[in-house]
PDB file of N, CA and C in Angstrom:
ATOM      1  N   UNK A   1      97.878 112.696  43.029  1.00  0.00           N
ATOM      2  CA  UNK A   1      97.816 111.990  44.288  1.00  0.00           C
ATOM      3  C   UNK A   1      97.788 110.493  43.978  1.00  0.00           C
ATOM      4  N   UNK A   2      98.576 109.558  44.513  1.00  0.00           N
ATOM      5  CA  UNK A   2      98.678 108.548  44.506  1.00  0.00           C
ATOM      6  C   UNK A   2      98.014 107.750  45.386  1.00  0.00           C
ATOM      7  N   UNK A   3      97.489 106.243  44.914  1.00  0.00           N
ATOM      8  CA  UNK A   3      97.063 105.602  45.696  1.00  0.00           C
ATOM      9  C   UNK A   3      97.316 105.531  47.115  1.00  0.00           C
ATOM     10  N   UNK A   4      98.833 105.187  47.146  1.00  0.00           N
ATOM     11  CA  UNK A   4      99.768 105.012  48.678  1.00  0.00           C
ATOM     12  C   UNK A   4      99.647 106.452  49.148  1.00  0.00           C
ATOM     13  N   UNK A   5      99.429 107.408  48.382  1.00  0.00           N
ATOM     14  CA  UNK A   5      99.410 108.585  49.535  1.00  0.00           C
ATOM     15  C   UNK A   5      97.918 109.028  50.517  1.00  0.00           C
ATOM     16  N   UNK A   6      96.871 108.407  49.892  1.00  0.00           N
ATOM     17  CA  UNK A   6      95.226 108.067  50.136  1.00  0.00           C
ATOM     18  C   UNK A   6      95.264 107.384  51.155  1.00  0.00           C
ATOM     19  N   UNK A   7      96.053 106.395  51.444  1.00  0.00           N
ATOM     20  CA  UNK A   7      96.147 105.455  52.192  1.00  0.00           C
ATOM     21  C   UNK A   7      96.921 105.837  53.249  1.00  0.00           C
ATOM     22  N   UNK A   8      97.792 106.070  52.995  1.00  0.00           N
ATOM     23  CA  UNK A   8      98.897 106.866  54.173  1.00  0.00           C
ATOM     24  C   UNK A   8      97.819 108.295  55.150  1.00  0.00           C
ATOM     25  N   UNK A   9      97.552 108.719  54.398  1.00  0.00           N
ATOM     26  CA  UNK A   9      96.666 109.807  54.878  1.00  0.00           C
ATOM     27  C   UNK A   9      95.680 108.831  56.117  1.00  0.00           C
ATOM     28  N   UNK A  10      94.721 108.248  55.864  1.00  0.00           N
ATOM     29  CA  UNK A  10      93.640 107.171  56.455  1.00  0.00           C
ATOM     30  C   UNK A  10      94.112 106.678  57.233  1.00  0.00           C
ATOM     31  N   UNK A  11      95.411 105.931  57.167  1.00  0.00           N
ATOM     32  CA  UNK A  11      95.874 105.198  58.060  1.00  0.00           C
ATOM     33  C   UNK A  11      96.188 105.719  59.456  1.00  0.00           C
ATOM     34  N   UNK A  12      96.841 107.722  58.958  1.00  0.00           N
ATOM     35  CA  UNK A  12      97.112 108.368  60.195  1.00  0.00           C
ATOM     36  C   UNK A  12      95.820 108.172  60.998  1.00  0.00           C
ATOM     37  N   UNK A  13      94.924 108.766  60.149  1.00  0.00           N
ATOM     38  CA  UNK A  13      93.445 109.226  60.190  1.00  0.00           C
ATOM     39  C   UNK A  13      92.712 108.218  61.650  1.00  0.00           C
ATOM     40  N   UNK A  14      92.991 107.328  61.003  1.00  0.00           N
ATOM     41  CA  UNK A  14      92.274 106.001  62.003  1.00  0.00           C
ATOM     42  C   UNK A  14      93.367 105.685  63.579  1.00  0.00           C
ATOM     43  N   UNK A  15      94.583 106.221  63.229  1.00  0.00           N
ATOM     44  CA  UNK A  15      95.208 105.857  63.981  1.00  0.00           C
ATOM     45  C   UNK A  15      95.069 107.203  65.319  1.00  0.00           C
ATOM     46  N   UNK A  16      95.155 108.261  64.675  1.00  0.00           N
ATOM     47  CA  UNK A  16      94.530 109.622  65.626  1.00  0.00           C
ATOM     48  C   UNK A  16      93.274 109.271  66.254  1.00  0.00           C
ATOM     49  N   UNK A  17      92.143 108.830  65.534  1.00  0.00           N
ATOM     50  CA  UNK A  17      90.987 108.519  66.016  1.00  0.00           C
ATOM     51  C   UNK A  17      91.127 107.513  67.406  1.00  0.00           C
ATOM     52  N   UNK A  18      91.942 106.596  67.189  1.00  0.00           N
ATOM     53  CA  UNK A  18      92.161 105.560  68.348  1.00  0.00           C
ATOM     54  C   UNK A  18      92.818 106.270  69.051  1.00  0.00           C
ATOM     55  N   UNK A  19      94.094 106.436  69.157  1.00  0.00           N
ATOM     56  CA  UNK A  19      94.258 107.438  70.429  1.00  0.00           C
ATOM     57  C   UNK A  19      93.746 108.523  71.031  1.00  0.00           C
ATOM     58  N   UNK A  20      93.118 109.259  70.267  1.00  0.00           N
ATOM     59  CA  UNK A  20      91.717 110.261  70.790  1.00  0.00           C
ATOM     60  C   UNK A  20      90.662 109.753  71.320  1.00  0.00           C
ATOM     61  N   UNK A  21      90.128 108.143  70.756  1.00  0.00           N
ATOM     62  CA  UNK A  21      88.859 107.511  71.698  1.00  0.00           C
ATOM     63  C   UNK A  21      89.027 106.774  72.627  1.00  0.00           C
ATOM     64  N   UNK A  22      90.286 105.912  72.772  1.00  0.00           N
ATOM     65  CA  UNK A  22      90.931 104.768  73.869  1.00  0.00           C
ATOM     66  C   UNK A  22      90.609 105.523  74.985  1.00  0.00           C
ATOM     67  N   UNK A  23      91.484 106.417  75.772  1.00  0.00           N
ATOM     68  CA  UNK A  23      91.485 106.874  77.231  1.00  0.00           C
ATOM     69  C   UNK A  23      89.495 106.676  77.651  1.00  0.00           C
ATOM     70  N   UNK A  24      88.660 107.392  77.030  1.00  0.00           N
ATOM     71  CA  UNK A  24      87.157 107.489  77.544  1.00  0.00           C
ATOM     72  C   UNK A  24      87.009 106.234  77.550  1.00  0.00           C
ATOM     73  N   UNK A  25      87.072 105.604  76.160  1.00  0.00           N
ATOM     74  CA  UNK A  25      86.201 104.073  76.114  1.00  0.00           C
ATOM     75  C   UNK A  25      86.517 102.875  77.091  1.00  0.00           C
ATOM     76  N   UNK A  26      88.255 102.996  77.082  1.00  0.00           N
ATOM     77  CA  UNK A  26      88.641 102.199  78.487  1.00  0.00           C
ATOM     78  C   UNK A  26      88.242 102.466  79.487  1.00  0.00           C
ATOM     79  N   UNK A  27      87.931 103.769  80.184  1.00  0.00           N
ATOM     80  CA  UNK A  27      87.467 104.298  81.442  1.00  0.00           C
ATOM     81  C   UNK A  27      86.335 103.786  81.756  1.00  0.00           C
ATOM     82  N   UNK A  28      85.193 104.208  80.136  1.00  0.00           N
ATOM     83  CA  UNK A  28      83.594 103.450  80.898  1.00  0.00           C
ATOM     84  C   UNK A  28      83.789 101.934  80.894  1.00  0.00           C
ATOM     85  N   UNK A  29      84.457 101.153  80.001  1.00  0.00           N
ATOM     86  CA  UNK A  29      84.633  99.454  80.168  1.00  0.00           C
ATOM     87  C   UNK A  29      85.075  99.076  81.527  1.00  0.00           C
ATOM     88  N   UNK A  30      86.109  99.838  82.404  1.00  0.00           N
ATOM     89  CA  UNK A  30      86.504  99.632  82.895  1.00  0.00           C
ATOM     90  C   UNK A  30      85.732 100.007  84.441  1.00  0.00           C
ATOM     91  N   UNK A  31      84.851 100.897  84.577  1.00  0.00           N
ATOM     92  CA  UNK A  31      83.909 101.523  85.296  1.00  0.00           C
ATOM     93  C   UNK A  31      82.800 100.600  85.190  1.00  0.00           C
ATOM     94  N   UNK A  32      82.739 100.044  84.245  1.00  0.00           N
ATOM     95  CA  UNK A  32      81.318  99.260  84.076  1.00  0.00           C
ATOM     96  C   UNK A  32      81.285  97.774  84.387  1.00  0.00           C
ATOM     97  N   UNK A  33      82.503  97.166  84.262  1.00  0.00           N
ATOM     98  CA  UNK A  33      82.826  95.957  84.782  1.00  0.00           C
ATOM     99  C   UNK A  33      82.767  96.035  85.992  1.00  0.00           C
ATOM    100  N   UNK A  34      83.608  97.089  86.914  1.00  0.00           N
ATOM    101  CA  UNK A  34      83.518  97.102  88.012  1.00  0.00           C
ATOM    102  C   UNK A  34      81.892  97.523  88.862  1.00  0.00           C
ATOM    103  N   UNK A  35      81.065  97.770  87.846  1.00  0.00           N
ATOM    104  CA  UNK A  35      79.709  97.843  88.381  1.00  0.00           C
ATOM    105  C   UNK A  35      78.655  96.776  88.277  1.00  0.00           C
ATOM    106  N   UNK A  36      79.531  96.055  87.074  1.00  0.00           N
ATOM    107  CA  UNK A  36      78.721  94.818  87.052  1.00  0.00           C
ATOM    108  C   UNK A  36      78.852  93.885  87.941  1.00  0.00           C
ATOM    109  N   UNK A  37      80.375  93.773  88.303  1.00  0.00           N
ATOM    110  CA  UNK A  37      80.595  92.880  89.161  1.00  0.00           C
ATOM    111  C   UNK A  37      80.235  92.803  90.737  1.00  0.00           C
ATOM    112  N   UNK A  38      79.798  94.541  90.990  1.00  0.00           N
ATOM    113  CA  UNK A  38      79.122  94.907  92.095  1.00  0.00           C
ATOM    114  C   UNK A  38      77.869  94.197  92.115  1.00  0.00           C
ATOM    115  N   UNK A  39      77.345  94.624  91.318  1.00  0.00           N
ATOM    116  CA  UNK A  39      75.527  94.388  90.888  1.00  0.00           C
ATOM    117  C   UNK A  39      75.582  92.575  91.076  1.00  0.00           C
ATOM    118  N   UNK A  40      76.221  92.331  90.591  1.00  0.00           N
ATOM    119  CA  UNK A  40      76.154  90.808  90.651  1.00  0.00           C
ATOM    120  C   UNK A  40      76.508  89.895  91.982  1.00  0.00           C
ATOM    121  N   UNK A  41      77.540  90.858  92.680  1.00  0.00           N
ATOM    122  CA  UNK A  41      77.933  90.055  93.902  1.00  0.00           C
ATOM    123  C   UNK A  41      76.698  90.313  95.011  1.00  0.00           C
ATOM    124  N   UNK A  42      76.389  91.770  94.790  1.00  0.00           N
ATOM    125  CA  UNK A  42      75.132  92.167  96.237  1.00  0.00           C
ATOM    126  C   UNK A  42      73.946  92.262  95.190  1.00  0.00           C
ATOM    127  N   UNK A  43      73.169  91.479  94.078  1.00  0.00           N
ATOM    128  CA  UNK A  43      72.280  91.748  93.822  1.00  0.00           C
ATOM    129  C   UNK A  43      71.617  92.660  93.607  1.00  0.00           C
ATOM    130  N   UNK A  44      71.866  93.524  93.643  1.00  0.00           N
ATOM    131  CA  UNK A  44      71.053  94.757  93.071  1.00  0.00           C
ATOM    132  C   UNK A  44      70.944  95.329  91.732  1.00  0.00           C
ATOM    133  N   UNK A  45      69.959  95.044  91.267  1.00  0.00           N
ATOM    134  CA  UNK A  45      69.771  95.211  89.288  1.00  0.00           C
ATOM    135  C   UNK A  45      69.184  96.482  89.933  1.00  0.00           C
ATOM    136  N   UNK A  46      69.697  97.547  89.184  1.00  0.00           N
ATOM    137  CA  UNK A  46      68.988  98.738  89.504  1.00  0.00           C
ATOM    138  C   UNK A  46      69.608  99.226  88.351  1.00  0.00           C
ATOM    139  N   UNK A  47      69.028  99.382  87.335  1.00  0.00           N
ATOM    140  CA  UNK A  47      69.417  99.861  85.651  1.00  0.00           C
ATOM    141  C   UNK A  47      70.094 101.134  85.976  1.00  0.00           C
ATOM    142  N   UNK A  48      69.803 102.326  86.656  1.00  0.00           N
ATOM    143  CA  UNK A  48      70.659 103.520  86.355  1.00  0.00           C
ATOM    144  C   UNK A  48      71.427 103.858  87.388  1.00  0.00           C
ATOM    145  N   UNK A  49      71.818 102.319  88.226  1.00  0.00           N
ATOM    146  CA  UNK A  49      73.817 102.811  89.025  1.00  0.00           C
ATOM    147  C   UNK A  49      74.821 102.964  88.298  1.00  0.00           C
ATOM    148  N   UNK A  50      74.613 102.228  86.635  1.00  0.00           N
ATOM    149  CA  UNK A  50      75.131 102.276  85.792  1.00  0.00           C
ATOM    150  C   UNK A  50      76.165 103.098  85.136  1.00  0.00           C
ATOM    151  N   UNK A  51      74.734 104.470  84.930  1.00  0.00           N
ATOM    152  CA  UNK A  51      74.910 105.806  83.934  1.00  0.00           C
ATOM    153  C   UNK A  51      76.236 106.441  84.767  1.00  0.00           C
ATOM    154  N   UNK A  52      75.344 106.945  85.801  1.00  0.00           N
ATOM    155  CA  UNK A  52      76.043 108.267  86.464  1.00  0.00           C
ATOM    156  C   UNK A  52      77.782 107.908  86.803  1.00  0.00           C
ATOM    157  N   UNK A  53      78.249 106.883  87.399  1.00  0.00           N
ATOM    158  CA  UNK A  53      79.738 106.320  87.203  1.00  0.00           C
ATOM    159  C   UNK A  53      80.488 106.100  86.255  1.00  0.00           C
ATOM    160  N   UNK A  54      80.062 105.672  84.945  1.00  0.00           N
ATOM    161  CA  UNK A  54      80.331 105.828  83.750  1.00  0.00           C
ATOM    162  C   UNK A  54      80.774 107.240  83.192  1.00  0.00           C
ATOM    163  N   UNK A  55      79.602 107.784  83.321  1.00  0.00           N
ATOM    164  CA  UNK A  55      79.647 109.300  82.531  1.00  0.00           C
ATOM    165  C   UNK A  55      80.576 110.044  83.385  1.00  0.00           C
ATOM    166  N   UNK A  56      80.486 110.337  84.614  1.00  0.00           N
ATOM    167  CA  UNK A  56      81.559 111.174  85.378  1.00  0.00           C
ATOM    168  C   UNK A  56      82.838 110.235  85.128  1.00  0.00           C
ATOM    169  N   UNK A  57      83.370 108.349  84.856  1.00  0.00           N
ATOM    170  CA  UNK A  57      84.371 108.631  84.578  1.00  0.00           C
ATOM    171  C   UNK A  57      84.791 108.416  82.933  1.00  0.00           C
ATOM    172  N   UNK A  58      84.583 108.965  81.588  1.00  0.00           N
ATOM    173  CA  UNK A  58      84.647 109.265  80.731  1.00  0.00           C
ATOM    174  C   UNK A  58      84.812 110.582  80.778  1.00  0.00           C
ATOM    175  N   UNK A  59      83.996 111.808  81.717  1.00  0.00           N
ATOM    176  CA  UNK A  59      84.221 112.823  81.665  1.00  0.00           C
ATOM    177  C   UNK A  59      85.651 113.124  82.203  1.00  0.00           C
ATOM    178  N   UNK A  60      85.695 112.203  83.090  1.00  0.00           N
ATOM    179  CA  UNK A  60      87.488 112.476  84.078  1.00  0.00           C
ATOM    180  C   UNK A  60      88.212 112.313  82.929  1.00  0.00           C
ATOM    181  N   UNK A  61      88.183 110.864  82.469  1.00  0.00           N
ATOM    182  CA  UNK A  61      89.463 110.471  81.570  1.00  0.00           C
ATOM    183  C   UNK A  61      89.185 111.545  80.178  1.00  0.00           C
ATOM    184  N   UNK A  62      88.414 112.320  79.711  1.00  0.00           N
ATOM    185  CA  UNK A  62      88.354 113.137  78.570  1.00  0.00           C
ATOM    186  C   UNK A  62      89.155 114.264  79.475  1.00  0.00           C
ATOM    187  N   UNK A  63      88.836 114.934  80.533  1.00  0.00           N
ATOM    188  CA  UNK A  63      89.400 116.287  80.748  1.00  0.00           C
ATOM    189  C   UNK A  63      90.997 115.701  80.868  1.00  0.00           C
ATOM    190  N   UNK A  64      91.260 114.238  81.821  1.00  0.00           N
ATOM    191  CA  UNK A  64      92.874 114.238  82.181  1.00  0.00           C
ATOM    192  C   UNK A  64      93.620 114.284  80.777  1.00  0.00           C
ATOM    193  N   UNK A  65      92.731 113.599  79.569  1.00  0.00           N
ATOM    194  CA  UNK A  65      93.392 113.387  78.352  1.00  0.00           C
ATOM    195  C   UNK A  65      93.225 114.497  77.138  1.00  0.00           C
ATOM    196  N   UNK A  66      92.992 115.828  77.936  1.00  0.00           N
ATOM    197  CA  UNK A  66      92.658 117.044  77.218  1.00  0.00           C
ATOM    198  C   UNK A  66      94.115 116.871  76.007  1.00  0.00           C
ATOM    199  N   UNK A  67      95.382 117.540  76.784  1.00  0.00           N
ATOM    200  CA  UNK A  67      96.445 117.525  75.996  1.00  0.00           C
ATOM    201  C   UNK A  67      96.584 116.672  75.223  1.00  0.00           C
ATOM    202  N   UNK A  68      96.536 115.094  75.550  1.00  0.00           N
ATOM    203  CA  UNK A  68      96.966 114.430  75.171  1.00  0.00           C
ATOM    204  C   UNK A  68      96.004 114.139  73.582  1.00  0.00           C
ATOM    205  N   UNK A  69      94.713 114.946  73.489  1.00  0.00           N
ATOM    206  CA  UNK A  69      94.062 114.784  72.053  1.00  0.00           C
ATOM    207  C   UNK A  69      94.435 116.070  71.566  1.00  0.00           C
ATOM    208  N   UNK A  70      94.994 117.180  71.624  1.00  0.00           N
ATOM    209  CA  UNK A  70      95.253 118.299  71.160  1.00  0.00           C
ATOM    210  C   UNK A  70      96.612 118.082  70.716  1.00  0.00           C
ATOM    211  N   UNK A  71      97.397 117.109  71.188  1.00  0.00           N
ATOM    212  CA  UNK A  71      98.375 117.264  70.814  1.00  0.00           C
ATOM    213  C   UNK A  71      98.709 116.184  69.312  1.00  0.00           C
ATOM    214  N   UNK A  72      97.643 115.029  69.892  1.00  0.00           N
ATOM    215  CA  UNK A  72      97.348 113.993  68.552  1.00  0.00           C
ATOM    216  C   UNK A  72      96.670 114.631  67.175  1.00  0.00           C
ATOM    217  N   UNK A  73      95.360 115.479  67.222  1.00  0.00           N
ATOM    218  CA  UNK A  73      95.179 116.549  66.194  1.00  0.00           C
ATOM    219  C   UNK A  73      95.548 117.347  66.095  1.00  0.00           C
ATOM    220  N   UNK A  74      96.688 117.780  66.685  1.00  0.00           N
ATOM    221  CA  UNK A  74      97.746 118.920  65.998  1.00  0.00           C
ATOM    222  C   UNK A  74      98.675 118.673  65.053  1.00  0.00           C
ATOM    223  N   UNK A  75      99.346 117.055  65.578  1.00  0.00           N
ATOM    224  CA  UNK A  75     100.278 116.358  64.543  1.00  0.00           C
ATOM    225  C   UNK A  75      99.821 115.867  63.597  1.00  0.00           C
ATOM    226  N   UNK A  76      98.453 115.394  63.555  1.00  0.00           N
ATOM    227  CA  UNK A  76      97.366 114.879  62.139  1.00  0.00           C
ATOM    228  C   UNK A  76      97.326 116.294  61.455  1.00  0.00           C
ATOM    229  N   UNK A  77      97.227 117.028  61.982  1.00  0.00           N
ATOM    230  CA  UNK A  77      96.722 118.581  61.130  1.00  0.00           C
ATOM    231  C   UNK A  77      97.853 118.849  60.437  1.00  0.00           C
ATOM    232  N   UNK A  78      98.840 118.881  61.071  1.00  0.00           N
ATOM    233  CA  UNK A  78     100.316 119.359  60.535  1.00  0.00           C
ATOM    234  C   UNK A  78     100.688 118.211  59.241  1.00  0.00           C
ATOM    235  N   UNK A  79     100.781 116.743  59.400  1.00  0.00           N
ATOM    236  CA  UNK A  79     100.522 115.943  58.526  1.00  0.00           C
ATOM    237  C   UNK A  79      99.624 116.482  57.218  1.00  0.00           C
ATOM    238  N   UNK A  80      98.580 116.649  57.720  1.00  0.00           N
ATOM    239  CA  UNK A  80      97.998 116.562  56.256  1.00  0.00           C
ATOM    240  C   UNK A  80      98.319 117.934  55.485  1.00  0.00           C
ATOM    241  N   UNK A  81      98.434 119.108  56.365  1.00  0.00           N
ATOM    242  CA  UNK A  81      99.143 120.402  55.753  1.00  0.00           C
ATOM    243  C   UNK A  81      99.902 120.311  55.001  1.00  0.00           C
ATOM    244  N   UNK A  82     100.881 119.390  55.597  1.00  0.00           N
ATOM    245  CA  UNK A  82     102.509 118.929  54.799  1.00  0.00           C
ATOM    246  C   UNK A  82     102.370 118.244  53.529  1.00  0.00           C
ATOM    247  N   UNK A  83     101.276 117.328  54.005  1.00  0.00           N
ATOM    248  CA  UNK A  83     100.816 116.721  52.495  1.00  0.00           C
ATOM    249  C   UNK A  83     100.514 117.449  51.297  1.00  0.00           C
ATOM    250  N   UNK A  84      99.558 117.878  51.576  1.00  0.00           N
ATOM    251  CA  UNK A  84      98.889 118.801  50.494  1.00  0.00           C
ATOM    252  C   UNK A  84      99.645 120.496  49.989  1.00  0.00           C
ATOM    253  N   UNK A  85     100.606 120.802  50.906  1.00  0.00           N
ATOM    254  CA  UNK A  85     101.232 121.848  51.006  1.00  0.00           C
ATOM    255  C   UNK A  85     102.619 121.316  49.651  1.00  0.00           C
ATOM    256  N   UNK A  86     102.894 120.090  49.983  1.00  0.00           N
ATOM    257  CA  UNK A  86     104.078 119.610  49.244  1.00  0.00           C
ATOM    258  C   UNK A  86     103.729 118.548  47.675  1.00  0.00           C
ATOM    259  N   UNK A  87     102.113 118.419  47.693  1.00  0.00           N
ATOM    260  CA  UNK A  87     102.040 118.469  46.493  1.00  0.00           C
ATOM    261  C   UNK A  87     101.260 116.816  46.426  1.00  0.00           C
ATOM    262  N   UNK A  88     101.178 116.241  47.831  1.00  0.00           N
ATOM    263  CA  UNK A  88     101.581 114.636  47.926  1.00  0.00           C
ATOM    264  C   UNK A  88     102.267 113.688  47.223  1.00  0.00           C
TER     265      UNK A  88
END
């Protein structure tokens, strides 16, 4: 196994990981700005309006982006099969 093939491997590695975590993490950033900016315009600090909008939408964007991570660790899986199957 070669250096460049260690690397090639990782690189998928990290790159599956980001498209498997983007859809949730944008959802709560994007859920949470829009709660901050609530909280801030009508005053209301109330620590846990926070949670519950967040979590239901991370849970949305995880179920809408079901396929779309099954289909990213299927092609990482198949990758590294191929790798190690062919000797790297």
């Amino acid at each position: 196994m070669q250096e460049a093939d260690v690397i090639a491997v990782l690189r998928e590695g990290f790159w599956t990981t980001l498209v498997i975590c983007s859809p949730p993490l944008l959802a709560g950033s994007v859920v949470g700005l829009i709660i901050a900016l609530f909280q801030a315009l009508t005053q209301i600090q109330e620590m846990t309006l926070t949670f519950v909008p967040k979590f239901i939408a991370i849970f949305v964007a995880i179920i809408l982006t079901m396929p779309l991570i099954f289909h990213a660790l299927g092609q990482y899986t198949a990758y590294v099969g191929d790798k190690i199957v062919n000797g790297f």
